[in-house]
PDB file of N, CA and C in Angstrom:
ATOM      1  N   UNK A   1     136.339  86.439 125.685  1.00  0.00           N
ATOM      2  CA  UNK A   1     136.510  86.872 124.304  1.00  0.00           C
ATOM      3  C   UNK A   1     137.967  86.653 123.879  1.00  0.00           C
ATOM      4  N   UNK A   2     138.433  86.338 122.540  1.00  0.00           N
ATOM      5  CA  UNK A   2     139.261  85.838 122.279  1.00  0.00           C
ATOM      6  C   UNK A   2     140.086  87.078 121.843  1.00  0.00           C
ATOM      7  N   UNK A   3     141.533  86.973 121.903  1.00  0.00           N
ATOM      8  CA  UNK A   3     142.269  88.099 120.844  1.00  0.00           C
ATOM      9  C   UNK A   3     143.183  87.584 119.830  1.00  0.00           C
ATOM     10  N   UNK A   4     142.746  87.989 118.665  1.00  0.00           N
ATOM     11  CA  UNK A   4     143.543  87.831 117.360  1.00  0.00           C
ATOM     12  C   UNK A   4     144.349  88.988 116.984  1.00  0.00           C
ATOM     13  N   UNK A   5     145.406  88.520 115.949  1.00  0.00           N
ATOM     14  CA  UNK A   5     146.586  89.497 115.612  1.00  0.00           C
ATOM     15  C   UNK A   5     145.585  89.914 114.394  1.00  0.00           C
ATOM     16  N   UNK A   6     144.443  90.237 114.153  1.00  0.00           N
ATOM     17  CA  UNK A   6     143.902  90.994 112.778  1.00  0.00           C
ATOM     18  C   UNK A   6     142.648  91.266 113.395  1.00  0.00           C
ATOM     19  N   UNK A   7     142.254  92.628 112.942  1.00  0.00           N
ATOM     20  CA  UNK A   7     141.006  92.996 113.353  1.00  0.00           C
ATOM     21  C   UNK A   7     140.057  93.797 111.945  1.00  0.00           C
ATOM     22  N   UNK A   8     139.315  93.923 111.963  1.00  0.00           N
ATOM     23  CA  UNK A   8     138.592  94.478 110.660  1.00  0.00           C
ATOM     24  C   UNK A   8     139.329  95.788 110.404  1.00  0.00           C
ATOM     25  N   UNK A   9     139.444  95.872 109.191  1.00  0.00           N
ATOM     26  CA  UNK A   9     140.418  96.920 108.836  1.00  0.00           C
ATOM     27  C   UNK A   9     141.527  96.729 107.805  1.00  0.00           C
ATOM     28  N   UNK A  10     142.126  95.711 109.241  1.00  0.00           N
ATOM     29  CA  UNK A  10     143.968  95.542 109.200  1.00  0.00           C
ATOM     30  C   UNK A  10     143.791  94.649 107.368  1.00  0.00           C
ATOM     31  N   UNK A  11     145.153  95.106 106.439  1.00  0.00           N
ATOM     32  CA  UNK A  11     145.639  94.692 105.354  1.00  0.00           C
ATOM     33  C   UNK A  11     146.595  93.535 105.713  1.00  0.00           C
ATOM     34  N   UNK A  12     145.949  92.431 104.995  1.00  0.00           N
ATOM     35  CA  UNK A  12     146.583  91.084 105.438  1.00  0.00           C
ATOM     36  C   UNK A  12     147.224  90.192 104.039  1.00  0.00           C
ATOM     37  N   UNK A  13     148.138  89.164 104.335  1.00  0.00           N
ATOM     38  CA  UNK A  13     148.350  88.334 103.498  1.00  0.00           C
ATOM     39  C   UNK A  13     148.173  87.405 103.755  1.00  0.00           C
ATOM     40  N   UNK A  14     147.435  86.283 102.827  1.00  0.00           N
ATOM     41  CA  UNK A  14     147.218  84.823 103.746  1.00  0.00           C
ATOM     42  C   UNK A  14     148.933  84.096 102.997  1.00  0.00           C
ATOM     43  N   UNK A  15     149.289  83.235 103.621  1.00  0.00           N
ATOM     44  CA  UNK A  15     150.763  82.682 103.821  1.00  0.00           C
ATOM     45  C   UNK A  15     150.513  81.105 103.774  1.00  0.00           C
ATOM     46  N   UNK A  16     149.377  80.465 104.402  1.00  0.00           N
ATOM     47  CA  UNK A  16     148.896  79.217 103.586  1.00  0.00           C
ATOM     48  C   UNK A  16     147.917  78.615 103.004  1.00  0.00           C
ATOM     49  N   UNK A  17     147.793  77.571 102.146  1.00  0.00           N
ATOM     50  CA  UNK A  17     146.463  77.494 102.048  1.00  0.00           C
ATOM     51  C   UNK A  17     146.191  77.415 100.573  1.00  0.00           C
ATOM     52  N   UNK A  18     145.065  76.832  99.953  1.00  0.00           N
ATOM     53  CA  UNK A  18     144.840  76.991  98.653  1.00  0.00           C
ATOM     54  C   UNK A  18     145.108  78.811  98.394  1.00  0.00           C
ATOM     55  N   UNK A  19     144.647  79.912  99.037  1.00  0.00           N
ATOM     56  CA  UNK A  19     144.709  80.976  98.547  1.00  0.00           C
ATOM     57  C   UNK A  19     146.237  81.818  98.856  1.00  0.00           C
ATOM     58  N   UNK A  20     147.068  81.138  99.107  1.00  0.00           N
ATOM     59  CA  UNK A  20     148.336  81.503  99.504  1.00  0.00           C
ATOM     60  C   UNK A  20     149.163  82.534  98.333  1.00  0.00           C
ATOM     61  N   UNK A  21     149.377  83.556  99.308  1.00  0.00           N
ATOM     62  CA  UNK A  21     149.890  84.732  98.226  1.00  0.00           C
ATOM     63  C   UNK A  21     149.030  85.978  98.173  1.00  0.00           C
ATOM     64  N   UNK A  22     148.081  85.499  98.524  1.00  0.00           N
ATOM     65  CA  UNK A  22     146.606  87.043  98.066  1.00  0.00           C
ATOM     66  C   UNK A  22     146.819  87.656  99.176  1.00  0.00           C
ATOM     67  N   UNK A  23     146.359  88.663  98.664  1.00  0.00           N
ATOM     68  CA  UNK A  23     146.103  89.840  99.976  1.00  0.00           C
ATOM     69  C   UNK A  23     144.973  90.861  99.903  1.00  0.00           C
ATOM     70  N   UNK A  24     144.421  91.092 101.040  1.00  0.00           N
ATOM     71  CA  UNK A  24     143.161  92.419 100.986  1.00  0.00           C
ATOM     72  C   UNK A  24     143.270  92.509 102.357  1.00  0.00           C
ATOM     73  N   UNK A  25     141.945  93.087 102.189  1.00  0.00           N
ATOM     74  CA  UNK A  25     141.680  93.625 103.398  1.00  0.00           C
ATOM     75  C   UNK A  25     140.123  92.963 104.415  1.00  0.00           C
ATOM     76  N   UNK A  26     140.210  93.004 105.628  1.00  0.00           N
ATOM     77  CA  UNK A  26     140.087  92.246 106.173  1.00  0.00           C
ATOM     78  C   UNK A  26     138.482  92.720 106.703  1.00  0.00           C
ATOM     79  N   UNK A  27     137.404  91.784 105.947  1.00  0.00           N
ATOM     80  CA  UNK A  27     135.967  92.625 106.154  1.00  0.00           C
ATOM     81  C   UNK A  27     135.340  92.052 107.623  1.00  0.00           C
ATOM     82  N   UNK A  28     135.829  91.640 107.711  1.00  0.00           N
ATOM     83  CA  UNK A  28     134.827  90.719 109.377  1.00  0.00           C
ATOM     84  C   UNK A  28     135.997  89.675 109.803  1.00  0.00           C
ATOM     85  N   UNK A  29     135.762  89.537 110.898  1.00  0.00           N
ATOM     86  CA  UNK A  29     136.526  88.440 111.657  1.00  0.00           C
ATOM     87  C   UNK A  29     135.539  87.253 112.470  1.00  0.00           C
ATOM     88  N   UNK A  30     135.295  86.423 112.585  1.00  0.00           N
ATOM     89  CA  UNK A  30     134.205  85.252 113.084  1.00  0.00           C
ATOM     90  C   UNK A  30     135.192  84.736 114.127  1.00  0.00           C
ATOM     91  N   UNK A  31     134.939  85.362 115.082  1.00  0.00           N
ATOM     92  CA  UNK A  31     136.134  84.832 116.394  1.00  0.00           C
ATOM     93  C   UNK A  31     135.611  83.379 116.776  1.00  0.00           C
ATOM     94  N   UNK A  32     134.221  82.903 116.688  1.00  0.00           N
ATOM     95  CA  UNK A  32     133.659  81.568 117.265  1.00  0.00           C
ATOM     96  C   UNK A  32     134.246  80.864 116.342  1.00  0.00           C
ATOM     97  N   UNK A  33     134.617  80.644 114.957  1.00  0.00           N
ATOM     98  CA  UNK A  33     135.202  79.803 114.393  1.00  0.00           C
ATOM     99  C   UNK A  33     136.592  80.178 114.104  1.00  0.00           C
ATOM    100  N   UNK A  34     137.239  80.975 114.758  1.00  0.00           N
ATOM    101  CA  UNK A  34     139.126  81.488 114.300  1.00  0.00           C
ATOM    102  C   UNK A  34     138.782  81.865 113.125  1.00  0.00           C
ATOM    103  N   UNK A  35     137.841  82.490 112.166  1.00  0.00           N
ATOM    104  CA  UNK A  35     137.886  82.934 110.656  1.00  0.00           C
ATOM    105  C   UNK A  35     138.101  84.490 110.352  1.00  0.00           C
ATOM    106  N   UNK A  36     138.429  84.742 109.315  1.00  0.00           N
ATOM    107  CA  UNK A  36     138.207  86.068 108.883  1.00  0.00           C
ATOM    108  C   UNK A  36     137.631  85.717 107.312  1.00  0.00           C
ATOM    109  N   UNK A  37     136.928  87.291 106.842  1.00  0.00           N
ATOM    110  CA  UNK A  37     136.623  87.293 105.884  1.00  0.00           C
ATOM    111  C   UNK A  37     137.285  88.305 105.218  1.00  0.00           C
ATOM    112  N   UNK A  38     138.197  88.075 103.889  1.00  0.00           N
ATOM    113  CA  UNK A  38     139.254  89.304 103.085  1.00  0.00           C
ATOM    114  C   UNK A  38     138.396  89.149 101.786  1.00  0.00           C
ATOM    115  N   UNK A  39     138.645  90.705 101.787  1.00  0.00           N
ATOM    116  CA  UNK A  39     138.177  91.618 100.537  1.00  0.00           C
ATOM    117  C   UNK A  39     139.063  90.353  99.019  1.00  0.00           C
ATOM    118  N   UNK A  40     138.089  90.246  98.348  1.00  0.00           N
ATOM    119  CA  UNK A  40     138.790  89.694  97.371  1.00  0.00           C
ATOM    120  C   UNK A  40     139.383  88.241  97.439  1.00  0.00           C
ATOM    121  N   UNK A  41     139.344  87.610  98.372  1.00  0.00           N
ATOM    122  CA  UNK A  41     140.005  86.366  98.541  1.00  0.00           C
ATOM    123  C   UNK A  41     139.121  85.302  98.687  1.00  0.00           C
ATOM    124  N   UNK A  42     139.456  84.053  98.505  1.00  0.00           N
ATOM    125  CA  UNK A  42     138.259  82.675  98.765  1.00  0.00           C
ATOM    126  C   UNK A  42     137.132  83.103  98.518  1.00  0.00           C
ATOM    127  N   UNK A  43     136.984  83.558  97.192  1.00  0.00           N
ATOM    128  CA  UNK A  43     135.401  83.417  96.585  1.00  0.00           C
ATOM    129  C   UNK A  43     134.863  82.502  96.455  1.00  0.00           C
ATOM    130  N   UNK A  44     133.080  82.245  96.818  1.00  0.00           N
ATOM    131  CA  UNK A  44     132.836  81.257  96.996  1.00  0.00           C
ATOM    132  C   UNK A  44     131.400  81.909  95.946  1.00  0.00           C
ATOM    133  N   UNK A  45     130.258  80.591  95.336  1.00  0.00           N
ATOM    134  CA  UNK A  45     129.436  81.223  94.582  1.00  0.00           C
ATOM    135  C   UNK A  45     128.067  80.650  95.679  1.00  0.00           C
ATOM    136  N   UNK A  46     127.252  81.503  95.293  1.00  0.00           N
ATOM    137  CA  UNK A  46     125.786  81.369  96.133  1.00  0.00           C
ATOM    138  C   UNK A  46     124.967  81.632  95.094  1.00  0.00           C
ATOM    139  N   UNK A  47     123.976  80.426  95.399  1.00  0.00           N
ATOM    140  CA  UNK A  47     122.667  80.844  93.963  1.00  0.00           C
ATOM    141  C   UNK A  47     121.733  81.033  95.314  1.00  0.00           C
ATOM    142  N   UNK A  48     121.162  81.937  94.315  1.00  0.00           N
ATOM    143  CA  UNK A  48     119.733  82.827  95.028  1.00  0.00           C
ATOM    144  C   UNK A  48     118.505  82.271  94.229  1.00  0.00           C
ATOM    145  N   UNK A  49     117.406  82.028  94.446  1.00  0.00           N
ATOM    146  CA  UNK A  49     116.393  81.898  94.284  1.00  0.00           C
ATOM    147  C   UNK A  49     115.543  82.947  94.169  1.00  0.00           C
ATOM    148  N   UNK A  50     114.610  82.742  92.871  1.00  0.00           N
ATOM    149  CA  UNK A  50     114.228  83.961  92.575  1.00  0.00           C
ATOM    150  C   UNK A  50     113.331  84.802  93.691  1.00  0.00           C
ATOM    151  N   UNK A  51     113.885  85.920  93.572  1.00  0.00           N
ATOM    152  CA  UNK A  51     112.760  87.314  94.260  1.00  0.00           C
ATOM    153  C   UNK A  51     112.470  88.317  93.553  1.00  0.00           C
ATOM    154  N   UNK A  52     112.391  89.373  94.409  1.00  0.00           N
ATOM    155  CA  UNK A  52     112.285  91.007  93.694  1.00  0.00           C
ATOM    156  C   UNK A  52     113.071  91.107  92.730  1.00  0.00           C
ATOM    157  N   UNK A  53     114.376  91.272  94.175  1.00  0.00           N
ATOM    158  CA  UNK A  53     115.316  91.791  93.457  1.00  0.00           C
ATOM    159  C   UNK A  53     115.768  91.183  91.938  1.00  0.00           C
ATOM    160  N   UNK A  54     115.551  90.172  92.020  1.00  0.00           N
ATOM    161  CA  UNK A  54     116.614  88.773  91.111  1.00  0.00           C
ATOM    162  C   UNK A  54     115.111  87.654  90.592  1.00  0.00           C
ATOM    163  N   UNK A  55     114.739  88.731  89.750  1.00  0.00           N
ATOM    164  CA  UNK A  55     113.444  87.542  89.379  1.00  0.00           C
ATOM    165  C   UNK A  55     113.964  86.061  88.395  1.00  0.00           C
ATOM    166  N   UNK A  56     114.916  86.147  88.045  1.00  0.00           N
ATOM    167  CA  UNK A  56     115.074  85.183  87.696  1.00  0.00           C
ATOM    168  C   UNK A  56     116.538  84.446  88.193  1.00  0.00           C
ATOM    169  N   UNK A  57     116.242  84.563  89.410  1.00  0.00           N
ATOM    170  CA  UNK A  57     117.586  84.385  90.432  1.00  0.00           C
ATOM    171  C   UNK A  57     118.830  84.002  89.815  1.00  0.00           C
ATOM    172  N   UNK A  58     119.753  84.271  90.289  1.00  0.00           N
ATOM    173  CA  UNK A  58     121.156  84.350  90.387  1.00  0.00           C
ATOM    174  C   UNK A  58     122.283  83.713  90.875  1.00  0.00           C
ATOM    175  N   UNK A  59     123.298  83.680  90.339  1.00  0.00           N
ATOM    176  CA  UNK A  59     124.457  83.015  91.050  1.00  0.00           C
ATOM    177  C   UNK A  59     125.187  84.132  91.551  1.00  0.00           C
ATOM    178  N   UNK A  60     125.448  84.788  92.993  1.00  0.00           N
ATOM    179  CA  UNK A  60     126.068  86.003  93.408  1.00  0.00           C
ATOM    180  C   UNK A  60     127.817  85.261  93.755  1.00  0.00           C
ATOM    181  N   UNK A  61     128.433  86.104  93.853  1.00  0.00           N
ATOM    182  CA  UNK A  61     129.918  85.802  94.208  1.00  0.00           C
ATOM    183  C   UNK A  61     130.072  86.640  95.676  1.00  0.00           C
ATOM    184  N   UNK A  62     131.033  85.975  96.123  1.00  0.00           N
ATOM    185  CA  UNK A  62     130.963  86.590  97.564  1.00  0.00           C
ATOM    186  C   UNK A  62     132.288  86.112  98.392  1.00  0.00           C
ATOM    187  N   UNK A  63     132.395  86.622  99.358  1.00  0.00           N
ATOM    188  CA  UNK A  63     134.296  86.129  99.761  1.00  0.00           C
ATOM    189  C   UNK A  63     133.666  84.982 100.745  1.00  0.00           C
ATOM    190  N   UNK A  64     134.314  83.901 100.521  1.00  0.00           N
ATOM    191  CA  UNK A  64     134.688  82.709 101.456  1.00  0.00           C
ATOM    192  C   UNK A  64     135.692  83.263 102.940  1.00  0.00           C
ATOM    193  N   UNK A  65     135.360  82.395 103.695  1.00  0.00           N
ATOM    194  CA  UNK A  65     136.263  82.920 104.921  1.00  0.00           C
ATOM    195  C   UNK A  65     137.879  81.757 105.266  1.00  0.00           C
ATOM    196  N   UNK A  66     139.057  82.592 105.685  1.00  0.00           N
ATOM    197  CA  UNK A  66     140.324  81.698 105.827  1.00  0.00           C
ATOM    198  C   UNK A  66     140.542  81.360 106.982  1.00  0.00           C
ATOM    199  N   UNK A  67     140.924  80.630 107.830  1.00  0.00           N
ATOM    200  CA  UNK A  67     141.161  81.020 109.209  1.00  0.00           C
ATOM    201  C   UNK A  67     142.468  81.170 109.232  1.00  0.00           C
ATOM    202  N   UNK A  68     142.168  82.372 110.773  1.00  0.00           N
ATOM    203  CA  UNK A  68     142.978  83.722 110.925  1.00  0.00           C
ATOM    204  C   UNK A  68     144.763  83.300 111.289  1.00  0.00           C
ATOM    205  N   UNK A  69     145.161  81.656 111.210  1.00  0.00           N
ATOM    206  CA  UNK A  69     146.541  81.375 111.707  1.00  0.00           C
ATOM    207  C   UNK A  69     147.353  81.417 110.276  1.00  0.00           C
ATOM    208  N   UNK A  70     146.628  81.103 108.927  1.00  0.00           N
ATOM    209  CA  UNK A  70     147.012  81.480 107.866  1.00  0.00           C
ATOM    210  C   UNK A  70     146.835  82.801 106.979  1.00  0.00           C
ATOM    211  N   UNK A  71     146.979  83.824 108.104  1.00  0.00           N
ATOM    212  CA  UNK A  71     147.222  85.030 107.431  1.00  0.00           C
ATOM    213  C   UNK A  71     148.102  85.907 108.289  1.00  0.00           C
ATOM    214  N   UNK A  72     148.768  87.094 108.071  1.00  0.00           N
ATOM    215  CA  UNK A  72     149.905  87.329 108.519  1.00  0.00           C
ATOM    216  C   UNK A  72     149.997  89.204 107.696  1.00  0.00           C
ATOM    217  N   UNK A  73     149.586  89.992 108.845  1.00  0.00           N
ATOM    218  CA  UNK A  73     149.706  91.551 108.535  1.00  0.00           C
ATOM    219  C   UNK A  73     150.488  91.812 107.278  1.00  0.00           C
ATOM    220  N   UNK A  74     150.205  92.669 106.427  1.00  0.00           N
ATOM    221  CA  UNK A  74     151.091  92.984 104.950  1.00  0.00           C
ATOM    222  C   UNK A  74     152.104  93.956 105.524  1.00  0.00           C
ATOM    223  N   UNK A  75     152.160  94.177 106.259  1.00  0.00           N
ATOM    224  CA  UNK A  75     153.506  94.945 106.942  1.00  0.00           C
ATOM    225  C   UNK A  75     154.524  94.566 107.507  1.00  0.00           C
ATOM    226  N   UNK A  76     153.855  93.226 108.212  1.00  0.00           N
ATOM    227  CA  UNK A  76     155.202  92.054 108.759  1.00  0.00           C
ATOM    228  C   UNK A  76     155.447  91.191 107.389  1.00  0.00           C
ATOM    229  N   UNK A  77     154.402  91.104 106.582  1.00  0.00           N
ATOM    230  CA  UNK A  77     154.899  90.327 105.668  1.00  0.00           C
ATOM    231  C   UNK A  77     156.055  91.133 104.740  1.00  0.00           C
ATOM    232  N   UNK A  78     155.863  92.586 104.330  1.00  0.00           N
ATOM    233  CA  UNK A  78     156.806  92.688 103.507  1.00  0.00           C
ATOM    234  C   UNK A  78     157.792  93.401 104.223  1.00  0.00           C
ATOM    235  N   UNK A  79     158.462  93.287 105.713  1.00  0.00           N
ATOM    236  CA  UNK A  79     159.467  93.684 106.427  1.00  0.00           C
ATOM    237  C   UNK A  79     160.126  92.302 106.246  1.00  0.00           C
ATOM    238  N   UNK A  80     159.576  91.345 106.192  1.00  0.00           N
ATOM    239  CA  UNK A  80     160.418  89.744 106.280  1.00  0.00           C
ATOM    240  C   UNK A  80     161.254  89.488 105.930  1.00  0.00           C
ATOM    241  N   UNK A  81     162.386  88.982 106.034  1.00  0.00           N
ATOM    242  CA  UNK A  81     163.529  88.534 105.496  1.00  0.00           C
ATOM    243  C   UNK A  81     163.794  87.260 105.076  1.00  0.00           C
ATOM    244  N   UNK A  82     162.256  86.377 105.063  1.00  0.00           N
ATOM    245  CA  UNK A  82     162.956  84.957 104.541  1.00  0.00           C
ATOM    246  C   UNK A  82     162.732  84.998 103.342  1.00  0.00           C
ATOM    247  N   UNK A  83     162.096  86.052 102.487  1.00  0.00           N
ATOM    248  CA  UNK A  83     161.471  85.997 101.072  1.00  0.00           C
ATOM    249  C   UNK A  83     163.002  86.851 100.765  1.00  0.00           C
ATOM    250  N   UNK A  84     163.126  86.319  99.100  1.00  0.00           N
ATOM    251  CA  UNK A  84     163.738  86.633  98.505  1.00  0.00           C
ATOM    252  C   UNK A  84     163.656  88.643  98.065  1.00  0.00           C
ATOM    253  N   UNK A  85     164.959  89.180  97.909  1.00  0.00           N
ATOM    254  CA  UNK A  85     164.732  90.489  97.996  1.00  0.00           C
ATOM    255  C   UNK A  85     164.480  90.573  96.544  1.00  0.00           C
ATOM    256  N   UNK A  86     164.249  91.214  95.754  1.00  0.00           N
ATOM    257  CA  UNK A  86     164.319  91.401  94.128  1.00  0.00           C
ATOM    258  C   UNK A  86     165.641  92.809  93.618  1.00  0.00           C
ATOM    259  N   UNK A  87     166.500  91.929  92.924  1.00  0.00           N
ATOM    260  CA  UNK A  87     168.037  92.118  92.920  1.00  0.00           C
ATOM    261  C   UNK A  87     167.300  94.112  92.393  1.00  0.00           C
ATOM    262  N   UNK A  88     168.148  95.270  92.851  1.00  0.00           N
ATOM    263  CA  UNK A  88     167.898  96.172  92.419  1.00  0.00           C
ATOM    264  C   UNK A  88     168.753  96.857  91.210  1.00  0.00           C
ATOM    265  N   UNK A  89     168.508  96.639  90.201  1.00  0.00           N
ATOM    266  CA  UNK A  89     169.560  96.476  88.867  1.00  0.00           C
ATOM    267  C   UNK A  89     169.025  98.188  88.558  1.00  0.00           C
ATOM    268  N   UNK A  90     169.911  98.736  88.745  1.00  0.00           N
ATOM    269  CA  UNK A  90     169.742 100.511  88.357  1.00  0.00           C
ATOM    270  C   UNK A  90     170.389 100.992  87.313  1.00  0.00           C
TER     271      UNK A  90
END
């Protein structure tokens, strides 16, 4: 079994990538493919075919998955020092 620096739970930032900059939180991890899945990030759309629920089926929204080398804890991210500080004008 593999170990990653994010586990379901942990509040992450992804750092590259088309979604670079976002942050949530971290709903599943897919260790067989290095992925995670974050709250809010890489939405992807799925049409459903009609059923019960959705008789005249649907396009649902749903989070796409990033893999886990382009994301980086929101706690190491905002301890960092290579990002610019924002000047504190009081």
């Amino acid at each position: 079994m593999q170990k990653f620096h994010v586990k379901r739970g942990d509040q992450v930032v992804v750092i590259a990538g088309a979604q670079k900059g976002k942050s949530g939180k971290v709903l599943e991890v897919l260790a067989a493919k290095q992925r995670a899945r974050i709250e809010g990030v890489a939405m992807i759309k799925r049409h459903l075919k009609k059923s019960q629920e959705h008789p005249q089926g649907t396009i649902a929204e749903r989070e796409g998955s990033v893999h886990i080398s382009n994301l980086m804890l929101q706690s190491t991210y905002d301890a960092s020092t290579k990002r610019k500080k924002a000047p504190a004008n009081a």
